[in-house]
C-alpha atoms as a PDB file:
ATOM      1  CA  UNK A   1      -3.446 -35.126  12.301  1.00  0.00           C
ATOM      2  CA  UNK A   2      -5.506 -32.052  11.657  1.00  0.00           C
ATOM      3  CA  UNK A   3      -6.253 -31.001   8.216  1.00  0.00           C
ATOM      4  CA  UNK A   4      -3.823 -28.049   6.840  1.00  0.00           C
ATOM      5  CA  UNK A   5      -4.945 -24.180   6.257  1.00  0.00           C
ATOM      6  CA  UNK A   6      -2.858 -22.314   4.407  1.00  0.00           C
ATOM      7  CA  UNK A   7      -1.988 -18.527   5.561  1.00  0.00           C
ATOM      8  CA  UNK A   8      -0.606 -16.124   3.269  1.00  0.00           C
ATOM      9  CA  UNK A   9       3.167 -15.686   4.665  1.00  0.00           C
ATOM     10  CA  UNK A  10       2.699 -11.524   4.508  1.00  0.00           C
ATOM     11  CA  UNK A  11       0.446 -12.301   7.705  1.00  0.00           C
ATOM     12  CA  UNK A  12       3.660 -13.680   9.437  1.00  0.00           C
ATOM     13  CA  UNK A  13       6.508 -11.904   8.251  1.00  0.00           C
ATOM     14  CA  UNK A  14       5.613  -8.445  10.536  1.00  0.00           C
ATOM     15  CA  UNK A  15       6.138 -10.653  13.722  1.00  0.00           C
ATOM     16  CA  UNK A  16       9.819 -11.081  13.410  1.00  0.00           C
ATOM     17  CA  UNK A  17      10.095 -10.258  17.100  1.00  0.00           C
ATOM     18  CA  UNK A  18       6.555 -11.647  17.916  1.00  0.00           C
ATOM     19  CA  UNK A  19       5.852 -12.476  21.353  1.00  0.00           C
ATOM     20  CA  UNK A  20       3.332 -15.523  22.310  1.00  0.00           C
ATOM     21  CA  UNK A  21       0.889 -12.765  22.770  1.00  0.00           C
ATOM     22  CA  UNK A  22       1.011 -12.809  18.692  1.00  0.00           C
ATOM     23  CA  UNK A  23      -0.600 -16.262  18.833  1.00  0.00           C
ATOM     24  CA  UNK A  24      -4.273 -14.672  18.796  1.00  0.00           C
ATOM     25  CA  UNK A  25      -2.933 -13.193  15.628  1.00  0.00           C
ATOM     26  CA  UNK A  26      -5.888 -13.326  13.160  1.00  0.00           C
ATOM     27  CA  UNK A  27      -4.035 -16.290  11.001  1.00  0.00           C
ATOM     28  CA  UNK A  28      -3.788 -18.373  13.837  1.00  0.00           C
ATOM     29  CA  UNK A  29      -7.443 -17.666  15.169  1.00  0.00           C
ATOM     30  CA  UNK A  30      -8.453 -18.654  11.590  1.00  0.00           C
ATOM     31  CA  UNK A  31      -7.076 -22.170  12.031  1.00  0.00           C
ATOM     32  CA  UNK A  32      -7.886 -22.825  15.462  1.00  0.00           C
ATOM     33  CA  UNK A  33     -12.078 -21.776  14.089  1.00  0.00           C
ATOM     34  CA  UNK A  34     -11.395 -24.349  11.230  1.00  0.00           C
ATOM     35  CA  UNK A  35      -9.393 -26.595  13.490  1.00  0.00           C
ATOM     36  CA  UNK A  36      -6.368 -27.198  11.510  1.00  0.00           C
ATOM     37  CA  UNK A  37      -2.788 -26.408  11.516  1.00  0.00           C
ATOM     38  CA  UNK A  38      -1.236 -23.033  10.559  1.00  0.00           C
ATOM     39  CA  UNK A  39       1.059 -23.967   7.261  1.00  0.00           C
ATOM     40  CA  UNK A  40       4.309 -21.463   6.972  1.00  0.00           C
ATOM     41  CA  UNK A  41       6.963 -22.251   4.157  1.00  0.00           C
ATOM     42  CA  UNK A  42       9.716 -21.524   6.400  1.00  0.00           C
ATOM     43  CA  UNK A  43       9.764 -20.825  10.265  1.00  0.00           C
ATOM     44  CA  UNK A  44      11.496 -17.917  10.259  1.00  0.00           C
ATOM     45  CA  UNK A  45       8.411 -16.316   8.482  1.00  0.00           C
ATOM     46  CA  UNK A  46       6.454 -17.099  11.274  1.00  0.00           C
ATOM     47  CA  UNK A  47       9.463 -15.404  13.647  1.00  0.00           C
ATOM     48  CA  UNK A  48      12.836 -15.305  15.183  1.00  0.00           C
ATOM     49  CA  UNK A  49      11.920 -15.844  18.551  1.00  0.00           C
ATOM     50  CA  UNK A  50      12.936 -18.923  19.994  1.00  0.00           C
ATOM     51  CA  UNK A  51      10.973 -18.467  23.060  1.00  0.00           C
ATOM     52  CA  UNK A  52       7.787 -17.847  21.126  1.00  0.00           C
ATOM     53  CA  UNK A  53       8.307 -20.794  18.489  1.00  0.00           C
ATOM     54  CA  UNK A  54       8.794 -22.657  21.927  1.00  0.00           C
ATOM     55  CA  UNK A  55       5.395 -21.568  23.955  1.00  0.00           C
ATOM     56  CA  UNK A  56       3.779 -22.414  20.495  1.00  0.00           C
ATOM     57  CA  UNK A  57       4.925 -25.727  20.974  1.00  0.00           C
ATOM     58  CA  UNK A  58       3.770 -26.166  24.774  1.00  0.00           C
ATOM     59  CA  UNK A  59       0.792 -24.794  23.976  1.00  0.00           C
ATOM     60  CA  UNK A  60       0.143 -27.404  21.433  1.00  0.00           C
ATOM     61  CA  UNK A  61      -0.567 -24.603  18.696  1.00  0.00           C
ATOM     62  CA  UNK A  62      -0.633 -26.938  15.222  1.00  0.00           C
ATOM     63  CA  UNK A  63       1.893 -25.738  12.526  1.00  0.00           C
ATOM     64  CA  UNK A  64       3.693 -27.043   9.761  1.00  0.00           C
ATOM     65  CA  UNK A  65       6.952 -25.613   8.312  1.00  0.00           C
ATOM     66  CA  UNK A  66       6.538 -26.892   4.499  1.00  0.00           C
ATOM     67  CA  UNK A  67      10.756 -26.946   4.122  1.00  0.00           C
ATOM     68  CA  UNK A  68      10.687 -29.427   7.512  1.00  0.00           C
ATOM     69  CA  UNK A  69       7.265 -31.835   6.852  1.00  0.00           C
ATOM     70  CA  UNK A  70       4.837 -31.876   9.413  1.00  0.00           C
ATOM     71  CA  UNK A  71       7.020 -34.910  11.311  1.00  0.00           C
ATOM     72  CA  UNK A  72      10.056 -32.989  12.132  1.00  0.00           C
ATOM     73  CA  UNK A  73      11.967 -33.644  15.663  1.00  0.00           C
ATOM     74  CA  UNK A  74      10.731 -30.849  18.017  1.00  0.00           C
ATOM     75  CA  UNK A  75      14.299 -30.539  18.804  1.00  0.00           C
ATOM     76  CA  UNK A  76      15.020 -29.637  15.090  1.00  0.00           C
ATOM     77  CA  UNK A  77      12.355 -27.379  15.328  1.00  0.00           C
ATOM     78  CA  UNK A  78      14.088 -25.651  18.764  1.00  0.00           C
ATOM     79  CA  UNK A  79      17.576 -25.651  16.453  1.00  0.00           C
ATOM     80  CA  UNK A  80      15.985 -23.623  13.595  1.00  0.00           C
ATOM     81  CA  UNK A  81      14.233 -21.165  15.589  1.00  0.00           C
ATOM     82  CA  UNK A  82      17.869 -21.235  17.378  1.00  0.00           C
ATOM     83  CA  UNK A  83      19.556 -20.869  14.007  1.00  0.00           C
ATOM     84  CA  UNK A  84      16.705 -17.728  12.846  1.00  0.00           C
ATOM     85  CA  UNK A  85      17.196 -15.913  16.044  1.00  0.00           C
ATOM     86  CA  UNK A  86      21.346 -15.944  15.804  1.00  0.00           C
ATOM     87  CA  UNK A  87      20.842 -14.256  12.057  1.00  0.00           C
ATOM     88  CA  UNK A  88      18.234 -11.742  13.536  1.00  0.00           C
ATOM     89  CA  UNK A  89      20.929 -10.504  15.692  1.00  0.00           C
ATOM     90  CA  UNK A  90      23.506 -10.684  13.354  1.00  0.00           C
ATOM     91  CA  UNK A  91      21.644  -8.719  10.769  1.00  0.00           C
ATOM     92  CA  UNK A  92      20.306  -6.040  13.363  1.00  0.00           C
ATOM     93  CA  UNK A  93      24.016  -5.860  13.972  1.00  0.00           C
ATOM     94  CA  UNK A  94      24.936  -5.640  10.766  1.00  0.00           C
ATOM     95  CA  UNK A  95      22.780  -2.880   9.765  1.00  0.00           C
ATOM     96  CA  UNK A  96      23.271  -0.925  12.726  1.00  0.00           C
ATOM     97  CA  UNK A  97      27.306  -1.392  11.816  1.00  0.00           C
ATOM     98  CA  UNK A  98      26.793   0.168   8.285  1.00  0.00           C
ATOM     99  CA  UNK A  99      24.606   2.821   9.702  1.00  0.00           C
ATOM    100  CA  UNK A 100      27.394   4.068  11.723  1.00  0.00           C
ATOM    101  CA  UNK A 101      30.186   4.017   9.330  1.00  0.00           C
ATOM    102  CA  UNK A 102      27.752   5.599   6.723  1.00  0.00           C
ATOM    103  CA  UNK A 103      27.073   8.746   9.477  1.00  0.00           C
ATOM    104  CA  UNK A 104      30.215   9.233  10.627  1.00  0.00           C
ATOM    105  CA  UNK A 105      31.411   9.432   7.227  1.00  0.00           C
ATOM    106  CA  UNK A 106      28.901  12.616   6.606  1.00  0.00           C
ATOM    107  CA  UNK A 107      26.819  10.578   4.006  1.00  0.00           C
ATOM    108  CA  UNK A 108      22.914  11.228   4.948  1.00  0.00           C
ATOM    109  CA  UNK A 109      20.993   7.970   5.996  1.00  0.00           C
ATOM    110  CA  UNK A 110      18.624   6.320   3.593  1.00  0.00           C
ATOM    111  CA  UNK A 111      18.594   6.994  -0.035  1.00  0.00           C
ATOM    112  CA  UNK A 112      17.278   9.909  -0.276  1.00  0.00           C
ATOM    113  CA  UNK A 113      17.774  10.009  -4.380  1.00  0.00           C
ATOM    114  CA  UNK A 114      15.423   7.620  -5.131  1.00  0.00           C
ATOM    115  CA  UNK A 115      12.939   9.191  -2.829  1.00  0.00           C
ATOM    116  CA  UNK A 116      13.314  12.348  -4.550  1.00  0.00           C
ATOM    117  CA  UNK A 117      12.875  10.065  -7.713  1.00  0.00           C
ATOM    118  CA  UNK A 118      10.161   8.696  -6.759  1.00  0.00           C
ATOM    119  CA  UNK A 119       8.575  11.556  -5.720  1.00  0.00           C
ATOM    120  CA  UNK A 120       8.822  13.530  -8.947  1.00  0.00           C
ATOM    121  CA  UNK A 121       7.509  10.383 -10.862  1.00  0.00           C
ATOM    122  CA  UNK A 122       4.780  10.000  -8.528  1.00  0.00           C
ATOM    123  CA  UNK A 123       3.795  14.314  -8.838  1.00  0.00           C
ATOM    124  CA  UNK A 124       4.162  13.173 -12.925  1.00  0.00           C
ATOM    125  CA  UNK A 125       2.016  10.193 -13.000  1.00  0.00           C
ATOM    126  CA  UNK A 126      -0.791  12.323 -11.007  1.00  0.00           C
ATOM    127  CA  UNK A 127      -0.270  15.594 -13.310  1.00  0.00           C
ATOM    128  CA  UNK A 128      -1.158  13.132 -16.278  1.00  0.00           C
ATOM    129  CA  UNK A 129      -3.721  11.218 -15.168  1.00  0.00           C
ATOM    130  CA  UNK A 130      -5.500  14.405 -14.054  1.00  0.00           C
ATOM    131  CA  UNK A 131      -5.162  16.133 -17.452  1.00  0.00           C
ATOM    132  CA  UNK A 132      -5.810  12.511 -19.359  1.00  0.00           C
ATOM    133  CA  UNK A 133      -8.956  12.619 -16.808  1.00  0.00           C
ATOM    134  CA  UNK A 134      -9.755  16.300 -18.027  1.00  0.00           C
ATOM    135  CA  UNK A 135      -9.467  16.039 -21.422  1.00  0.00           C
ATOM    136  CA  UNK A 136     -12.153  12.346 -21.182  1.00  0.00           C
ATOM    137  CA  UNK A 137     -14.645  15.056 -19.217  1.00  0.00           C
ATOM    138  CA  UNK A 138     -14.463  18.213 -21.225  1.00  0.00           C
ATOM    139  CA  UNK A 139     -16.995  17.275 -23.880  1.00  0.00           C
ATOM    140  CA  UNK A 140     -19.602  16.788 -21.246  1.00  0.00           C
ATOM    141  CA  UNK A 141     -18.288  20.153 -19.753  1.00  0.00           C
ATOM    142  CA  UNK A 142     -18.724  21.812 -23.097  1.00  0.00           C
ATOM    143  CA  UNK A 143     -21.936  20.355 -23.694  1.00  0.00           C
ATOM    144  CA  UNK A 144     -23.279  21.390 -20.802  1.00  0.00           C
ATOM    145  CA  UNK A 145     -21.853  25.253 -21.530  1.00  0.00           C
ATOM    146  CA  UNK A 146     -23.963  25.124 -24.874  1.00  0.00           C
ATOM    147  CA  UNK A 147     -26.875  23.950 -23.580  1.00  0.00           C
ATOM    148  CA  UNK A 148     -26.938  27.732 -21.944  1.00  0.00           C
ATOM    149  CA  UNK A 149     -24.964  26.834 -18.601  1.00  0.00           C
ATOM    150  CA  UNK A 150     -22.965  29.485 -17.704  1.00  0.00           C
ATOM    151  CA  UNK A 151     -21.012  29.349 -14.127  1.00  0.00           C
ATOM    152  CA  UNK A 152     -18.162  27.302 -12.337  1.00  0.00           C
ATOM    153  CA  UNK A 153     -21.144  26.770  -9.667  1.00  0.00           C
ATOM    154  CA  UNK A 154     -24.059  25.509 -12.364  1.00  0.00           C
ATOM    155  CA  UNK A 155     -21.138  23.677 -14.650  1.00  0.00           C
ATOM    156  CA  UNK A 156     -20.279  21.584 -10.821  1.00  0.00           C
ATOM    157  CA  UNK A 157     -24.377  21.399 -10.040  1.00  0.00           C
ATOM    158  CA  UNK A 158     -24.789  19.585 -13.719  1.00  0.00           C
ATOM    159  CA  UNK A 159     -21.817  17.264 -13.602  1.00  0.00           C
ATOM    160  CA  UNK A 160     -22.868  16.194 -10.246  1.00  0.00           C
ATOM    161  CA  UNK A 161     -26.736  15.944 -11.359  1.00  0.00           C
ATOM    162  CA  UNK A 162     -25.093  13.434 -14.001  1.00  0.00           C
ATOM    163  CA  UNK A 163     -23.762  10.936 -11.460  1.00  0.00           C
ATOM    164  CA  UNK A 164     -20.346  12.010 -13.167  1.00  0.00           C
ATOM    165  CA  UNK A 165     -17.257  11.822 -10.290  1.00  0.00           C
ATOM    166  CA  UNK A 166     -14.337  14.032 -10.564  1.00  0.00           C
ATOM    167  CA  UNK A 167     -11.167  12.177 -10.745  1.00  0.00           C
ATOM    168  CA  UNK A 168     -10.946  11.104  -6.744  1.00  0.00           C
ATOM    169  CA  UNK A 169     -14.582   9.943  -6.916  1.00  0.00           C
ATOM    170  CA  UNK A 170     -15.838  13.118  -5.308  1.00  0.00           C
ATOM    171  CA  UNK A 171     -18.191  15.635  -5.955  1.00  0.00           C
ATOM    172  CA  UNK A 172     -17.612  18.474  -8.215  1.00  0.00           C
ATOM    173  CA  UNK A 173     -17.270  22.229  -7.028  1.00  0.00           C
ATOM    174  CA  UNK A 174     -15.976  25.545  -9.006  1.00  0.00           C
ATOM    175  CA  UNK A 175     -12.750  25.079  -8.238  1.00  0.00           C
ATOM    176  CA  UNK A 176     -12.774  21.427  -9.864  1.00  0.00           C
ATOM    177  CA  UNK A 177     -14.199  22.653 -13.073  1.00  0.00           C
ATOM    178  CA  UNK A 178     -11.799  25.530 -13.115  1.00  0.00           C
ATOM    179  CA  UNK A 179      -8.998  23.044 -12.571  1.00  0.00           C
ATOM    180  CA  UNK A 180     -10.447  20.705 -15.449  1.00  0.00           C
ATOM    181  CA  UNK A 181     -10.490  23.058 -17.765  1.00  0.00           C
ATOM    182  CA  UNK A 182      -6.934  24.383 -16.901  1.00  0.00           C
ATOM    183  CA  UNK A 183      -5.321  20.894 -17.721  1.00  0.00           C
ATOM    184  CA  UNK A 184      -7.390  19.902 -21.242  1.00  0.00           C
ATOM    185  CA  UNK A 185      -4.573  21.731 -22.649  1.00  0.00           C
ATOM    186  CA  UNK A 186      -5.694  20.514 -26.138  1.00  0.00           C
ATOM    187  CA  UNK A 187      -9.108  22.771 -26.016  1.00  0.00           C
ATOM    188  CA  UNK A 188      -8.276  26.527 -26.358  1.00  0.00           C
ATOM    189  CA  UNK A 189     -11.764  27.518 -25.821  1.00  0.00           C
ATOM    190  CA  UNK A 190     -12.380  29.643 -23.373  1.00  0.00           C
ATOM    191  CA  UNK A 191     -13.278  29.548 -19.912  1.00  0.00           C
ATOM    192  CA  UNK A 192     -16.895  30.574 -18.405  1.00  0.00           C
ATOM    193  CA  UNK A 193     -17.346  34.546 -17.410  1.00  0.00           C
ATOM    194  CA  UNK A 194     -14.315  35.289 -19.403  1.00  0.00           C
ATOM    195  CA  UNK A 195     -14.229  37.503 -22.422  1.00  0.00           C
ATOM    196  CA  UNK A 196     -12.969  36.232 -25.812  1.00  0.00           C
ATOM    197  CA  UNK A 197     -10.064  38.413 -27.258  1.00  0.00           C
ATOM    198  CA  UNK A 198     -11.045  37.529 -31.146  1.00  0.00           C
ATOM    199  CA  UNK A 199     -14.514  37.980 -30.696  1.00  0.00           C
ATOM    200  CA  UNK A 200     -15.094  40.469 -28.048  1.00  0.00           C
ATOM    201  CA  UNK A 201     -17.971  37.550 -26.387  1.00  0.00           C
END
């Protein structure tokens, strides 16, 4: 018997409705190169389709479903695929069952509330790592002012001259300093080419 490879089920579980075309899928072109047998814990990972699972079979394709052995009956192999195809359908129907019931009753499809959740923890999360971010690269920023560095434009040309990335990993530019000193809410000092109020600078 050929020697066993692995393959991470994620590679397998997008084929639900996979055709034999799916057998020069890259997990299965990684076996046949180290000629051994695909290994999937259960065979409706590797789909639903009981005419692909089949034309795997005639083609002699090497797998092993970890929950059957590698010496299970072809023709328990033929009732499992059988058996995953029947719940495919009966969850599609399912689904598309609720769906209906759920529209006609005026209720909007999906759940929207935790995408709106999500959404304003996501716009949160990014809002304080950019000021967190802000705060770690003001004391170059303000070092760089003292040294007799005036402008957005030379502030940018000196941070990049540094090797220092703004918080994407680009390059800096006025409006990037501008924006980092905006959010290092903790430092009230003032920003470049504006006047001081207390000190008339």
């Amino acid at each position: 018997m050929l020697p066993l490879r692995y393959v991470a089920q994620r590679q397998f579980a997008s084929i639900a409705d996979a055709s034999p075309a799916h057998s020069e899928m890259a997990g299965f072109k990684q076996a046949r190169k180290a000629r051994a047998a695909v290994c999937i814990a259960k065979l409706d990972r590797l789909s639903r389709d009981v005419a692909f699972i089949s034309s795997l079979m005639a083609k002699r394709v090497p797998f092993v479903v970890a929950e059957l052995g590698p010496d299970v009956d072809p023709f328990v192999l033929h009732l499992y695929a059988a058996l995953a195809e029947k719940e495919r359908a009966l969850i599609a129907e399912r689904t598309r069952v609720a769906l209906a019931r759920r529209k006609a009753r005026g209720l909007p499809l999906g759940n929207v509330a935790s995408l709106a959740t999500a959404h304003v923890k996501g716009a949160a999360a990014n809002r304080a790592a950019a000021e967190a971010f802000a705060r770690h690269v003001l004391p170059v920023i303000r070092e760089i002012q003292n040294s007799g560095v005036g402008s957005l434009r030379a502030i940018a040309g000196a941070l990049n001259a540094r090797g220092i990335p703004t918080a994407r990993g680009g390059r800096w530019h006025e409006s990037t300093v501008r924006n980092a000193l905006k959010r290092a809410k903790p430092d009230r000092q003032r920003l470049p080419g504006r006047a001081c109020a207390h000190c008339g600078a």
